[in-house]
PDB file of N, CA and C in Angstrom:
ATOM      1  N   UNK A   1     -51.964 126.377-100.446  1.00  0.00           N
ATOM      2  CA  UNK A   1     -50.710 126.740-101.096  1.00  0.00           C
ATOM      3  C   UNK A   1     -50.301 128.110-100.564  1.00  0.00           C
ATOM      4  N   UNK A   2     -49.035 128.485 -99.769  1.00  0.00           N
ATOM      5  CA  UNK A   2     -48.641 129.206 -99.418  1.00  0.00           C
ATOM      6  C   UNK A   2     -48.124 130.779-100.878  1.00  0.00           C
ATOM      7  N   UNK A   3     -48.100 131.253-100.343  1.00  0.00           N
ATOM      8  CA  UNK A   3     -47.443 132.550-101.546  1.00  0.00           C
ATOM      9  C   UNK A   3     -46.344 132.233-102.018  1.00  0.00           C
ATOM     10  N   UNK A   4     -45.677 131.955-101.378  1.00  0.00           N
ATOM     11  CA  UNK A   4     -44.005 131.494-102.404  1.00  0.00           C
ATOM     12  C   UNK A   4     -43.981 130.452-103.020  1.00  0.00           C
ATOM     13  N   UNK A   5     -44.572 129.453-103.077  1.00  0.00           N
ATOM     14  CA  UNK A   5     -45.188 128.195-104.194  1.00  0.00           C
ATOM     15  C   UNK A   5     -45.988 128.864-105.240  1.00  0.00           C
ATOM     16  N   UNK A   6     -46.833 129.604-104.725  1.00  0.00           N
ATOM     17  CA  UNK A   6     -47.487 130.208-105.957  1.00  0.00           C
ATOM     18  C   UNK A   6     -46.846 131.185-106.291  1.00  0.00           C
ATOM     19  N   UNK A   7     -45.758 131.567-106.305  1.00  0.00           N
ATOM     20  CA  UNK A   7     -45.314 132.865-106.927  1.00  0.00           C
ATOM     21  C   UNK A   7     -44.293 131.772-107.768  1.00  0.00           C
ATOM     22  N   UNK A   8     -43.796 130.725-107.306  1.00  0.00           N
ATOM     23  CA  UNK A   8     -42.614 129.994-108.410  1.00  0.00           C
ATOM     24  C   UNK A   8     -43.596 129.053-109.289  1.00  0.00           C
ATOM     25  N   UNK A   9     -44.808 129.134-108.789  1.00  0.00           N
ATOM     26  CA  UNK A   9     -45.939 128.503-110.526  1.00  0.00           C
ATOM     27  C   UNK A   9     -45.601 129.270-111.017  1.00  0.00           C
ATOM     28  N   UNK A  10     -45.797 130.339-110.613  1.00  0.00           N
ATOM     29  CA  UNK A  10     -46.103 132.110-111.764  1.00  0.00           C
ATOM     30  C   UNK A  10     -45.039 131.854-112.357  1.00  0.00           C
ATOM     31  N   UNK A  11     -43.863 131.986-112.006  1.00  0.00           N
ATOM     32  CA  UNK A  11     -42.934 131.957-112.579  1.00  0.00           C
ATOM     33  C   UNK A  11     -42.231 131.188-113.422  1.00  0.00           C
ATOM     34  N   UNK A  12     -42.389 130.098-113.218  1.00  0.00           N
ATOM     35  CA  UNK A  12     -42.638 128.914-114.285  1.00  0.00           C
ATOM     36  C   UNK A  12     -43.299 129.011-115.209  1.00  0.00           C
ATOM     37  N   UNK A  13     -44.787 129.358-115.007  1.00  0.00           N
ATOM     38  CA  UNK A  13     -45.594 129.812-116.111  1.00  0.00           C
ATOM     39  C   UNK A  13     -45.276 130.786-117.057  1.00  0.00           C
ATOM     40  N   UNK A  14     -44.512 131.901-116.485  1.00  0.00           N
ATOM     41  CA  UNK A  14     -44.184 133.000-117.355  1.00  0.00           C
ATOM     42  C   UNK A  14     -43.232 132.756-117.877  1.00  0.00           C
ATOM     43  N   UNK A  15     -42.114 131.700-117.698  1.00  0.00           N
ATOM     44  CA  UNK A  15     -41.458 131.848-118.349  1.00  0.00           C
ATOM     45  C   UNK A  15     -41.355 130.738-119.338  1.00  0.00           C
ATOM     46  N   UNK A  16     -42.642 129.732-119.358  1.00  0.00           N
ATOM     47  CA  UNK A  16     -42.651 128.648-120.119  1.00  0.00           C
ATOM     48  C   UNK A  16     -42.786 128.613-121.832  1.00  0.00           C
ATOM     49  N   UNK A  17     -43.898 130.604-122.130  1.00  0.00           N
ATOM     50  CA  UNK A  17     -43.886 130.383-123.359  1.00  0.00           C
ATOM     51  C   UNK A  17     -42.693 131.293-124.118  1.00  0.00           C
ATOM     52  N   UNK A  18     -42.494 132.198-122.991  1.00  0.00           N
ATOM     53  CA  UNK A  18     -40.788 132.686-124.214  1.00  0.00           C
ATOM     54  C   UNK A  18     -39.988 131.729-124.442  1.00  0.00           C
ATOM     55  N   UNK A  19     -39.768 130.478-123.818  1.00  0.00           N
ATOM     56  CA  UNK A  19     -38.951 129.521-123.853  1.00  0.00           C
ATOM     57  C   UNK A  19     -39.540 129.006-125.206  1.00  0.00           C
ATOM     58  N   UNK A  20     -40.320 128.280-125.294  1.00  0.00           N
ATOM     59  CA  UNK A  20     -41.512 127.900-126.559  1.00  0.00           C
ATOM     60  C   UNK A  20     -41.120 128.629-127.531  1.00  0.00           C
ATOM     61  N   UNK A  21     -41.411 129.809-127.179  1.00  0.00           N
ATOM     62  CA  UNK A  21     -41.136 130.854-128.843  1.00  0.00           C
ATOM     63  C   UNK A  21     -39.710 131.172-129.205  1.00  0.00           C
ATOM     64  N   UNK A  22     -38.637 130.942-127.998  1.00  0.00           N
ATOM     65  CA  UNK A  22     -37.316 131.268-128.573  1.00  0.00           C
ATOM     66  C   UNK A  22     -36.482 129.969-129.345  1.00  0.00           C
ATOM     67  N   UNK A  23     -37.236 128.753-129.026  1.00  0.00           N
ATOM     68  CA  UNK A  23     -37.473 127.674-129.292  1.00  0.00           C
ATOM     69  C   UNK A  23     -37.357 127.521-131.002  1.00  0.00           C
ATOM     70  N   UNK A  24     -38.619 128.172-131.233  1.00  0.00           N
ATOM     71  CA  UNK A  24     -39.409 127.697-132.114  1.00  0.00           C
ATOM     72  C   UNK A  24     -38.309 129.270-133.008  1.00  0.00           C
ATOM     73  N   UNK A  25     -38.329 130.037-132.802  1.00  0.00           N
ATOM     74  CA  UNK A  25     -37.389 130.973-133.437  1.00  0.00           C
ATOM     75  C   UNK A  25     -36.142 130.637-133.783  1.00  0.00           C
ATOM     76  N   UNK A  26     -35.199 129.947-132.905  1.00  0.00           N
ATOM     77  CA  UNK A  26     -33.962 129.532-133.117  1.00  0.00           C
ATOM     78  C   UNK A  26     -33.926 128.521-133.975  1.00  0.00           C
ATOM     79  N   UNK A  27     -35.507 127.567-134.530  1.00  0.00           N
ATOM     80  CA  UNK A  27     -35.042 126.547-135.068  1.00  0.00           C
ATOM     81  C   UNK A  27     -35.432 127.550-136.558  1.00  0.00           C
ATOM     82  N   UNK A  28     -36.184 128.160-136.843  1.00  0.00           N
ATOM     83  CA  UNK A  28     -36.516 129.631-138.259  1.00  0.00           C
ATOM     84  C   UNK A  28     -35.289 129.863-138.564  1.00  0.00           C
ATOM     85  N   UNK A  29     -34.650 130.175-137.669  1.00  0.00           N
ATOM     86  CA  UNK A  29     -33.030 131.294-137.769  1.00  0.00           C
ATOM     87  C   UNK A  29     -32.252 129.782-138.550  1.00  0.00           C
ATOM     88  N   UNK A  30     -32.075 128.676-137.740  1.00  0.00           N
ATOM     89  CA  UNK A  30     -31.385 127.800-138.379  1.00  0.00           C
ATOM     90  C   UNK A  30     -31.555 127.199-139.833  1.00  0.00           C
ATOM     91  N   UNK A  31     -33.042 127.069-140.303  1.00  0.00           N
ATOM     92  CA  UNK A  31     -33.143 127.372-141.202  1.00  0.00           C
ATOM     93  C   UNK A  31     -32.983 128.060-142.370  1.00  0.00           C
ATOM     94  N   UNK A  32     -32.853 129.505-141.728  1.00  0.00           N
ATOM     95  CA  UNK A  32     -32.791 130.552-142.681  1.00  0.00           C
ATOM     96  C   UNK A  32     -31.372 130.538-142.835  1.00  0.00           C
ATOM     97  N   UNK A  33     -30.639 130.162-141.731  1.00  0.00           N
ATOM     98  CA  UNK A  33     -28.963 130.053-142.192  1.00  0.00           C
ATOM     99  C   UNK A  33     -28.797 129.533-143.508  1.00  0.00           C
ATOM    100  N   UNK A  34     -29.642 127.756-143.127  1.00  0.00           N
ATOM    101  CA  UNK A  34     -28.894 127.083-144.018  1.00  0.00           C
ATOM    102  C   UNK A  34     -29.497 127.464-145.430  1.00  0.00           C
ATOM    103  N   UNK A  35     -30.534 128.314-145.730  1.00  0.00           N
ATOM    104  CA  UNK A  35     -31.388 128.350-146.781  1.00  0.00           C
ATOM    105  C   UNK A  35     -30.992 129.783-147.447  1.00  0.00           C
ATOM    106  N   UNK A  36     -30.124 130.711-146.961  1.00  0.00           N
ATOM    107  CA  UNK A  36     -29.867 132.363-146.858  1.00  0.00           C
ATOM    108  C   UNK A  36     -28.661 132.482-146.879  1.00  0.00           C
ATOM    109  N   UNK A  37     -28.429 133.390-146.960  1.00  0.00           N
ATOM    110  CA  UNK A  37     -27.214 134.075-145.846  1.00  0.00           C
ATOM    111  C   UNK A  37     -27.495 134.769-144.922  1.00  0.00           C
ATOM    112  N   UNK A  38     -28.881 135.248-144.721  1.00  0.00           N
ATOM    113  CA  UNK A  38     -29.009 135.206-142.971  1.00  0.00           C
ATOM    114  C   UNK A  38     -28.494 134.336-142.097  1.00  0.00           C
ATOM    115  N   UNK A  39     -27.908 134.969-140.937  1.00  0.00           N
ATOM    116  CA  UNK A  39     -27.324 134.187-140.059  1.00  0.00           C
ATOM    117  C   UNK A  39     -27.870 134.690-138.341  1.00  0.00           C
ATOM    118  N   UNK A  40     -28.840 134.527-138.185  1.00  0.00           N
ATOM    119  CA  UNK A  40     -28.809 135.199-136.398  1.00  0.00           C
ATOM    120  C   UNK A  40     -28.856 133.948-135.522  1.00  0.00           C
ATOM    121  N   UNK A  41     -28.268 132.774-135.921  1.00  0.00           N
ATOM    122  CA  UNK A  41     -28.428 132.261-134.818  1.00  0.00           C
ATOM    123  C   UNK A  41     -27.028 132.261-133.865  1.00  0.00           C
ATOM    124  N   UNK A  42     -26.371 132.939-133.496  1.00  0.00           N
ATOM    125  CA  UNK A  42     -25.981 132.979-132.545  1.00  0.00           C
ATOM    126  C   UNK A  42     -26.501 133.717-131.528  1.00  0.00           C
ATOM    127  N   UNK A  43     -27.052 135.234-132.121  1.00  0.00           N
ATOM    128  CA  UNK A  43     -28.215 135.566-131.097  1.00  0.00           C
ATOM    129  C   UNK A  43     -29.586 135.019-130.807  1.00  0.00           C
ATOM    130  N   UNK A  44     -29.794 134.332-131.204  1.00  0.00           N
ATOM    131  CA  UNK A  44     -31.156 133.582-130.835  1.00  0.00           C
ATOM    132  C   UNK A  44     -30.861 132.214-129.941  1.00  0.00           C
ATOM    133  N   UNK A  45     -29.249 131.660-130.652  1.00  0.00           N
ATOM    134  CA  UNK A  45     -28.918 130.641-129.874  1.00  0.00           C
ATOM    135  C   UNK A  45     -28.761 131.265-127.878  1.00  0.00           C
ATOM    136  N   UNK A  46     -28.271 133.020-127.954  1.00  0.00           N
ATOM    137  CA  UNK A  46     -27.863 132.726-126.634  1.00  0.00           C
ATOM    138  C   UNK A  46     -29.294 133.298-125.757  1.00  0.00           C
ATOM    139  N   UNK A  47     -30.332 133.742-126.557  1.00  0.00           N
ATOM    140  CA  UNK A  47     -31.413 134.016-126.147  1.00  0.00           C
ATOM    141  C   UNK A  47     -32.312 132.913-125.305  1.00  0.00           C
ATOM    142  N   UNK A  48     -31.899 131.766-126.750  1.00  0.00           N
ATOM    143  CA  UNK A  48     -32.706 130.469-126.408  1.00  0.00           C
ATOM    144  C   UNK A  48     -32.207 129.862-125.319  1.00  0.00           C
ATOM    145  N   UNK A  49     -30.948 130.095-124.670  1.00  0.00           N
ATOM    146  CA  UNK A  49     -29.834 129.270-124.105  1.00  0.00           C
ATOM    147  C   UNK A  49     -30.088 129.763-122.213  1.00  0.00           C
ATOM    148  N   UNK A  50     -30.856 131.332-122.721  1.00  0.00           N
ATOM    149  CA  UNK A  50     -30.838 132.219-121.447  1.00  0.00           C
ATOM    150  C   UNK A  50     -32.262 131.890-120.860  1.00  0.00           C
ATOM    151  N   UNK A  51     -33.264 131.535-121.738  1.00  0.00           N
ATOM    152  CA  UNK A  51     -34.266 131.294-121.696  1.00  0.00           C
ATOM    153  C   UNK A  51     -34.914 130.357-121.058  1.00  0.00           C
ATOM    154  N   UNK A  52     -34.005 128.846-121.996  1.00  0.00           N
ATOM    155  CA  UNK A  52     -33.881 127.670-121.081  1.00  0.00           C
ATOM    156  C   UNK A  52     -33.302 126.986-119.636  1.00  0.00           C
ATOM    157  N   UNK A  53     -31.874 128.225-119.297  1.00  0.00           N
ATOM    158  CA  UNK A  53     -31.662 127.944-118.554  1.00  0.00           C
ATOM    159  C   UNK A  53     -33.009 128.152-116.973  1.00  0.00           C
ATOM    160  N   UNK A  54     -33.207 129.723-117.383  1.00  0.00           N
ATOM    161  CA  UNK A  54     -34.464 130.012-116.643  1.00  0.00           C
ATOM    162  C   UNK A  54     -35.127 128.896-116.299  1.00  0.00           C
ATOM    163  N   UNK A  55     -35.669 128.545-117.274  1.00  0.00           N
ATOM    164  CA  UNK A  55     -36.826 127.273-117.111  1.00  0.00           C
ATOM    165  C   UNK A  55     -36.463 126.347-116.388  1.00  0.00           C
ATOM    166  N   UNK A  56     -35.408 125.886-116.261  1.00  0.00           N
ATOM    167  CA  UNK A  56     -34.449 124.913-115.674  1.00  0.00           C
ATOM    168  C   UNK A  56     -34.677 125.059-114.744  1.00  0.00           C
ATOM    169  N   UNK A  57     -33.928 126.417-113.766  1.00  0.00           N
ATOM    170  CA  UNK A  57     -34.140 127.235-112.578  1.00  0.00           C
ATOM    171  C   UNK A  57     -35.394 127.293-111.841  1.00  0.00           C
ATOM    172  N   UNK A  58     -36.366 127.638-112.668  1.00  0.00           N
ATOM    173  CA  UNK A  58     -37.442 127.995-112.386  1.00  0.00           C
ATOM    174  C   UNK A  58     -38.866 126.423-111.648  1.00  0.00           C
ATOM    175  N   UNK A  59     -38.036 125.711-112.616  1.00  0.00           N
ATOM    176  CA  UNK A  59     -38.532 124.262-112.537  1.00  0.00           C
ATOM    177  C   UNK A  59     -37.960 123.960-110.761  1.00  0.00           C
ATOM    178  N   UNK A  60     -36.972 123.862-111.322  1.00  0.00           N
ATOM    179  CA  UNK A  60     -36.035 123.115-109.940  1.00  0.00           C
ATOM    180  C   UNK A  60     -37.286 123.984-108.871  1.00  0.00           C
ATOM    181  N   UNK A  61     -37.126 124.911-108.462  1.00  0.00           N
ATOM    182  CA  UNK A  61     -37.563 125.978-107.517  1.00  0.00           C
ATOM    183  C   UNK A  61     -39.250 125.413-107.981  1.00  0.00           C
ATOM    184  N   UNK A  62     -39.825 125.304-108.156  1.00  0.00           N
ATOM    185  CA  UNK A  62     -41.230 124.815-108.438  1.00  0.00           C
ATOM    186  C   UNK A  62     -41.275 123.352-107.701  1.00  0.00           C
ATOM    187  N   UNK A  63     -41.047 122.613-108.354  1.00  0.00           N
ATOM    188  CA  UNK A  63     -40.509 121.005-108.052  1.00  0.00           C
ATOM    189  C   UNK A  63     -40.632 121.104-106.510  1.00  0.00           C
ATOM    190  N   UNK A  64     -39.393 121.794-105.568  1.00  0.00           N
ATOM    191  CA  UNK A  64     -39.153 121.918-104.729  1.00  0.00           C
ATOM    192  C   UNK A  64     -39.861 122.427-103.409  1.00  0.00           C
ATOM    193  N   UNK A  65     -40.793 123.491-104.011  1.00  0.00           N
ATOM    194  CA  UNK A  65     -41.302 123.658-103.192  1.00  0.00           C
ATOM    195  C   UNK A  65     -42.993 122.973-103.520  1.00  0.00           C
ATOM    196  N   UNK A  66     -43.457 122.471-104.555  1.00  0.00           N
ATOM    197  CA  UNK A  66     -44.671 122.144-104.782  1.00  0.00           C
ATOM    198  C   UNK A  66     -44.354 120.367-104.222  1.00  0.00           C
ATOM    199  N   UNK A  67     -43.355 120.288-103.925  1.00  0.00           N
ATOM    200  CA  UNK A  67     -42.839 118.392-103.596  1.00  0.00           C
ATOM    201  C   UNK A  67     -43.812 117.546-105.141  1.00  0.00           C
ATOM    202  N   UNK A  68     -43.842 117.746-105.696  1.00  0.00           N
ATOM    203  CA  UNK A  68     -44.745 117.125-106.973  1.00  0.00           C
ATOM    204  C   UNK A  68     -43.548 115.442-106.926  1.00  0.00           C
ATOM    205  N   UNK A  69     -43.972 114.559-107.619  1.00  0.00           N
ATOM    206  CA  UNK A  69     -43.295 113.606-107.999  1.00  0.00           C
ATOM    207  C   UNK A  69     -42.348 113.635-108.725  1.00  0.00           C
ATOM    208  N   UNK A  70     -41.377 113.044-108.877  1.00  0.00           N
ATOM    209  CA  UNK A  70     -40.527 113.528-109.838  1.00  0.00           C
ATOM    210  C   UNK A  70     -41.152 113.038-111.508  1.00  0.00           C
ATOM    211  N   UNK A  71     -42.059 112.199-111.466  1.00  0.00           N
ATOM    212  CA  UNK A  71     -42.563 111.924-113.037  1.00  0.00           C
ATOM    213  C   UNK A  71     -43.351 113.161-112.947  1.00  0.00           C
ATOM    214  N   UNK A  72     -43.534 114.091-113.004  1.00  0.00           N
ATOM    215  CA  UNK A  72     -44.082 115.659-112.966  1.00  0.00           C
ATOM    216  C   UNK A  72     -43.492 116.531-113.481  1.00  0.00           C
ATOM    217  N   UNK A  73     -42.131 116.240-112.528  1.00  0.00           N
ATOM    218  CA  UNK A  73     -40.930 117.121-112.568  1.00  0.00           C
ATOM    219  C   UNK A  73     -40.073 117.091-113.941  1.00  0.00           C
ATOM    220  N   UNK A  74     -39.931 115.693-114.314  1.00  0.00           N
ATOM    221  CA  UNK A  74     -39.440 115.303-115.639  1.00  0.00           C
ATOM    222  C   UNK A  74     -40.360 115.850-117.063  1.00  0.00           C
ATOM    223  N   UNK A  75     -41.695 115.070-116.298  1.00  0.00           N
ATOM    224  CA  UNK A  75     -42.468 115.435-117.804  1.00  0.00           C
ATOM    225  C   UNK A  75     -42.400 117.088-118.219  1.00  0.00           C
ATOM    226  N   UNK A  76     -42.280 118.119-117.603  1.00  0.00           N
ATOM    227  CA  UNK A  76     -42.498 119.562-117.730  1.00  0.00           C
ATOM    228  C   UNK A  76     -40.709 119.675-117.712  1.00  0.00           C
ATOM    229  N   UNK A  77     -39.795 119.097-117.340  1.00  0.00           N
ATOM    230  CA  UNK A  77     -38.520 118.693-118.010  1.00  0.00           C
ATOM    231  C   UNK A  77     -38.782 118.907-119.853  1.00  0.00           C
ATOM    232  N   UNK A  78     -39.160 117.156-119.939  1.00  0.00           N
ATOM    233  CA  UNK A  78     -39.762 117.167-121.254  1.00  0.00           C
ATOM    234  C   UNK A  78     -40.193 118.017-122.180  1.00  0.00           C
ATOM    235  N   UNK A  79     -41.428 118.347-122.005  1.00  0.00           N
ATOM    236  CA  UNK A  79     -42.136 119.508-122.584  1.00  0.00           C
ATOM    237  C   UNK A  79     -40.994 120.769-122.742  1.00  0.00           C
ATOM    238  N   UNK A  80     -39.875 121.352-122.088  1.00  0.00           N
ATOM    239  CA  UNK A  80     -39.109 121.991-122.161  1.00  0.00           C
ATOM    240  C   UNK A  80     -38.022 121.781-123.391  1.00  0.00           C
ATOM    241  N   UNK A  81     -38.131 120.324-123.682  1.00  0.00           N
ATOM    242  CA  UNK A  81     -37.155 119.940-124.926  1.00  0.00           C
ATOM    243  C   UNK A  81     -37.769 119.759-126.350  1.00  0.00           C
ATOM    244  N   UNK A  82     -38.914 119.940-126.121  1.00  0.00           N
ATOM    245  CA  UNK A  82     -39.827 119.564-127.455  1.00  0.00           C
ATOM    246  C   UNK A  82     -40.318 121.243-127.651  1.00  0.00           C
ATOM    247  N   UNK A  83     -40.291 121.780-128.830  1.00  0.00           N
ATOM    248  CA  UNK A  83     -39.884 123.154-129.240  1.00  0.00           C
ATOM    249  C   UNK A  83     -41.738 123.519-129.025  1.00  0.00           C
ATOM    250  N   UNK A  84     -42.670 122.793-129.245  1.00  0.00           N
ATOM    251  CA  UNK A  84     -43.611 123.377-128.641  1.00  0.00           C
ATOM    252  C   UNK A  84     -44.548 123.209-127.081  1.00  0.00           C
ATOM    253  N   UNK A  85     -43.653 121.980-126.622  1.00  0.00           N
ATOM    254  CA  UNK A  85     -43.787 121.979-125.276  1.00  0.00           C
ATOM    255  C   UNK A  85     -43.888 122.811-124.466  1.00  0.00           C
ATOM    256  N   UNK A  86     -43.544 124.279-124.106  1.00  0.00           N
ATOM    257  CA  UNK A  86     -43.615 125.308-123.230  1.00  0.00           C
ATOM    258  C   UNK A  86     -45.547 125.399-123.317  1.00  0.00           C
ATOM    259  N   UNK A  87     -45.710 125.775-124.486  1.00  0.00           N
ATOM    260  CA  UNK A  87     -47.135 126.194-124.397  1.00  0.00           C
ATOM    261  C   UNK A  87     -48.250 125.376-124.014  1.00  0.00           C
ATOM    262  N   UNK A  88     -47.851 123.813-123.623  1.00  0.00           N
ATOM    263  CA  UNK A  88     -48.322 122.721-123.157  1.00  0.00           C
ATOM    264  C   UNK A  88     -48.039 122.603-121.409  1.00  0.00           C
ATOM    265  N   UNK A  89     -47.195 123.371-121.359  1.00  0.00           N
ATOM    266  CA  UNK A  89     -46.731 123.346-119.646  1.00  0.00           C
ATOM    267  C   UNK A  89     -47.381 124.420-119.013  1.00  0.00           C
ATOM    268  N   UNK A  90     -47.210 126.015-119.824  1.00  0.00           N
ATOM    269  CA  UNK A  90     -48.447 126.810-119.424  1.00  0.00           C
ATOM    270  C   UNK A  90     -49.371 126.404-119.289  1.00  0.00           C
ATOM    271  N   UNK A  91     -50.237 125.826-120.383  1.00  0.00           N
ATOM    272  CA  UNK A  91     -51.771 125.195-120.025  1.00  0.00           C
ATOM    273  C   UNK A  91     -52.445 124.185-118.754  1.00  0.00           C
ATOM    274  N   UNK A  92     -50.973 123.411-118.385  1.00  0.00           N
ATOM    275  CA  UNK A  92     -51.047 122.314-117.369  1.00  0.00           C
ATOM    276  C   UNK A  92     -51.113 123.033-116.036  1.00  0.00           C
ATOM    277  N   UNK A  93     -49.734 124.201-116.190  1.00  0.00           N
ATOM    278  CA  UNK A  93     -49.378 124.836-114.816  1.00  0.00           C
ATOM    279  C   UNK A  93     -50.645 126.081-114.695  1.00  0.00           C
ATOM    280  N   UNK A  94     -51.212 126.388-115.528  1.00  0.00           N
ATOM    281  CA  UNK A  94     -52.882 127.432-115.583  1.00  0.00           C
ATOM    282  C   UNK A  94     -53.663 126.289-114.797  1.00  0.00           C
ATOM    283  N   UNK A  95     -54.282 125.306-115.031  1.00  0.00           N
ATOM    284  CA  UNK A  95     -54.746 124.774-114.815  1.00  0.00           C
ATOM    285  C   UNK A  95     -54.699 123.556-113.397  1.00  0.00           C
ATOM    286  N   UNK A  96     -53.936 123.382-113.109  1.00  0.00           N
ATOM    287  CA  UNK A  96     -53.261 123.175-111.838  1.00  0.00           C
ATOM    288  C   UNK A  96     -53.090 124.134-110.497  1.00  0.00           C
ATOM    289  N   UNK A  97     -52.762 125.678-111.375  1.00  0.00           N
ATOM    290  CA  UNK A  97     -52.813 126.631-110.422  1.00  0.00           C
ATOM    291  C   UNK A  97     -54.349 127.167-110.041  1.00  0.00           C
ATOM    292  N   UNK A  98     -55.474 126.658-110.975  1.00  0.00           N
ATOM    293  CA  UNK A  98     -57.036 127.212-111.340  1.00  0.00           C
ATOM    294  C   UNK A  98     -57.114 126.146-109.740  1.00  0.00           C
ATOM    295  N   UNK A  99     -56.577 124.905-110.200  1.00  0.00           N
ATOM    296  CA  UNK A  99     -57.336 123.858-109.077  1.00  0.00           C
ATOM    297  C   UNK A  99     -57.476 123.710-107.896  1.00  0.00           C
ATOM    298  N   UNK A 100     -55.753 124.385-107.801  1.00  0.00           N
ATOM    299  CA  UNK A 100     -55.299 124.670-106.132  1.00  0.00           C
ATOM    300  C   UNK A 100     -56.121 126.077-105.617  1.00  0.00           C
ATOM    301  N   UNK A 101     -56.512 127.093-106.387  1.00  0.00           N
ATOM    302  CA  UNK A 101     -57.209 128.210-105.694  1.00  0.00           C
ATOM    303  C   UNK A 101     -58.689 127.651-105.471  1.00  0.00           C
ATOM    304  N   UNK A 102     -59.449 126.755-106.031  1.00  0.00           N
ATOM    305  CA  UNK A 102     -60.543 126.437-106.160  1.00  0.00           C
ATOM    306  C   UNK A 102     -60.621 125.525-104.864  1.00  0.00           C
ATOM    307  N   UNK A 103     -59.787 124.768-104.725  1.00  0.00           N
ATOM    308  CA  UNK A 103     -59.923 123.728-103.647  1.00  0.00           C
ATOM    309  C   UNK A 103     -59.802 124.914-102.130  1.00  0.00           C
ATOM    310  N   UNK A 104     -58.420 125.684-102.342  1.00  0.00           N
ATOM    311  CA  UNK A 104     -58.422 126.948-101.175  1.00  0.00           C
ATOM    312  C   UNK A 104     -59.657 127.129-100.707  1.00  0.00           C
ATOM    313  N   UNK A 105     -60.544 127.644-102.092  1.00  0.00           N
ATOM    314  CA  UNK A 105     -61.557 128.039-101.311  1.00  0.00           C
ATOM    315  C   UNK A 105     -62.458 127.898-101.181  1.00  0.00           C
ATOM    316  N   UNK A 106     -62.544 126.056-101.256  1.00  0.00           N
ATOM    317  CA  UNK A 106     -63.741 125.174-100.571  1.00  0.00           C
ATOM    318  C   UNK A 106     -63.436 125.132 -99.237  1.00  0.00           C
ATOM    319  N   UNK A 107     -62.225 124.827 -99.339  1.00  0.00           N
ATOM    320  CA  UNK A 107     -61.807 124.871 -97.717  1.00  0.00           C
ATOM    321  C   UNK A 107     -61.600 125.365 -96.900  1.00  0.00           C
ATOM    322  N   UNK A 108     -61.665 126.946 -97.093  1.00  0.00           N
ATOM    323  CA  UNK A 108     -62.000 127.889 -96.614  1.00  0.00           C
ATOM    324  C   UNK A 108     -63.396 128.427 -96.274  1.00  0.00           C
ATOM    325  N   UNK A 109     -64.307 128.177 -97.575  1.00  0.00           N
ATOM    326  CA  UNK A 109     -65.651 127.917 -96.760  1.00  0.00           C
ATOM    327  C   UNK A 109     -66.457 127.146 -95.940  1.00  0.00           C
ATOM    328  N   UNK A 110     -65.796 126.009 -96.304  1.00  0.00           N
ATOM    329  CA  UNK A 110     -66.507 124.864 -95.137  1.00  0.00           C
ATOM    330  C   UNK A 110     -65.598 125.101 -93.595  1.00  0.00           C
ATOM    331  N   UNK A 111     -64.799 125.882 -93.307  1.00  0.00           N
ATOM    332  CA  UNK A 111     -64.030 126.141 -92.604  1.00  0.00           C
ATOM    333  C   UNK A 111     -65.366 127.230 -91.942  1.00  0.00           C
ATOM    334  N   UNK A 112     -65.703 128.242 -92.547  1.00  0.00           N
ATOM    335  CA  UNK A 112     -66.754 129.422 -92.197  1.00  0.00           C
ATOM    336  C   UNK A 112     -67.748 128.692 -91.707  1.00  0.00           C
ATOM    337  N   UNK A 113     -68.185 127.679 -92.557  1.00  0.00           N
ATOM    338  CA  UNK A 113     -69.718 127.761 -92.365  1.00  0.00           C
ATOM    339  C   UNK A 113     -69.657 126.297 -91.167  1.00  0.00           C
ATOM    340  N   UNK A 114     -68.830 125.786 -90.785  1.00  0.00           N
ATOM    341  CA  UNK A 114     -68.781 124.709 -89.934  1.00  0.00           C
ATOM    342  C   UNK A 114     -68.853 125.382 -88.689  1.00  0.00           C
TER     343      UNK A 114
END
């Protein structure tokens, strides 16, 4: 995996759980509207709105350069629409990114020692 694939995991990753939590905040705020007279969801709506688009962005640019399938591409789509999905896409994209450095550097040693 070249550096600019792994820098748009990173980036995906980082931006998977503010998405999650602005998520999960905007749906509190909506609540509290209807339950209060607190009202912040219009700022949380454009937080959540700025947030997601990211993810969107960030996806596309991942997708693209990782060539993944598009049932990949969708499911972490998915996970993006389900309010605790982000923190399920971190864990996948941690773990995916653990696999690709691990494999690097088998293949880098059998590369040495051959």
């Amino acid at each position: 995996m070249d550096i600019k694939t792994a820098d748009s995991l990173r980036r995906l990753r980082l931006v998977s759980v503010p998405e999650a939590v602005s998520w999960l905040l905007l749906i509190c705020c909506i609540v509290l509207k209807n339950t209060t007279s607190f009202n912040a969801v219009p700022v949380m709506g454009w937080v959540h709105g700025i947030s997601f688009i990211l993810y969107v962005v960030f996806l596309a640019d991942a997708w693209n350069r990782t060539k993944w399938p598009w049932t990949r591409a969708a499911l972490y789509f998915a996970l993006s629409i389900i309010p605790t999905g982000g923190f399920f896409a971190d864990r996948m994209l941690r773990r995916e990114a653990e696999a690709t450095v691990i494999a690097a550097r088998a293949r880098k040693e059998s590369v040495v020692n051959a």
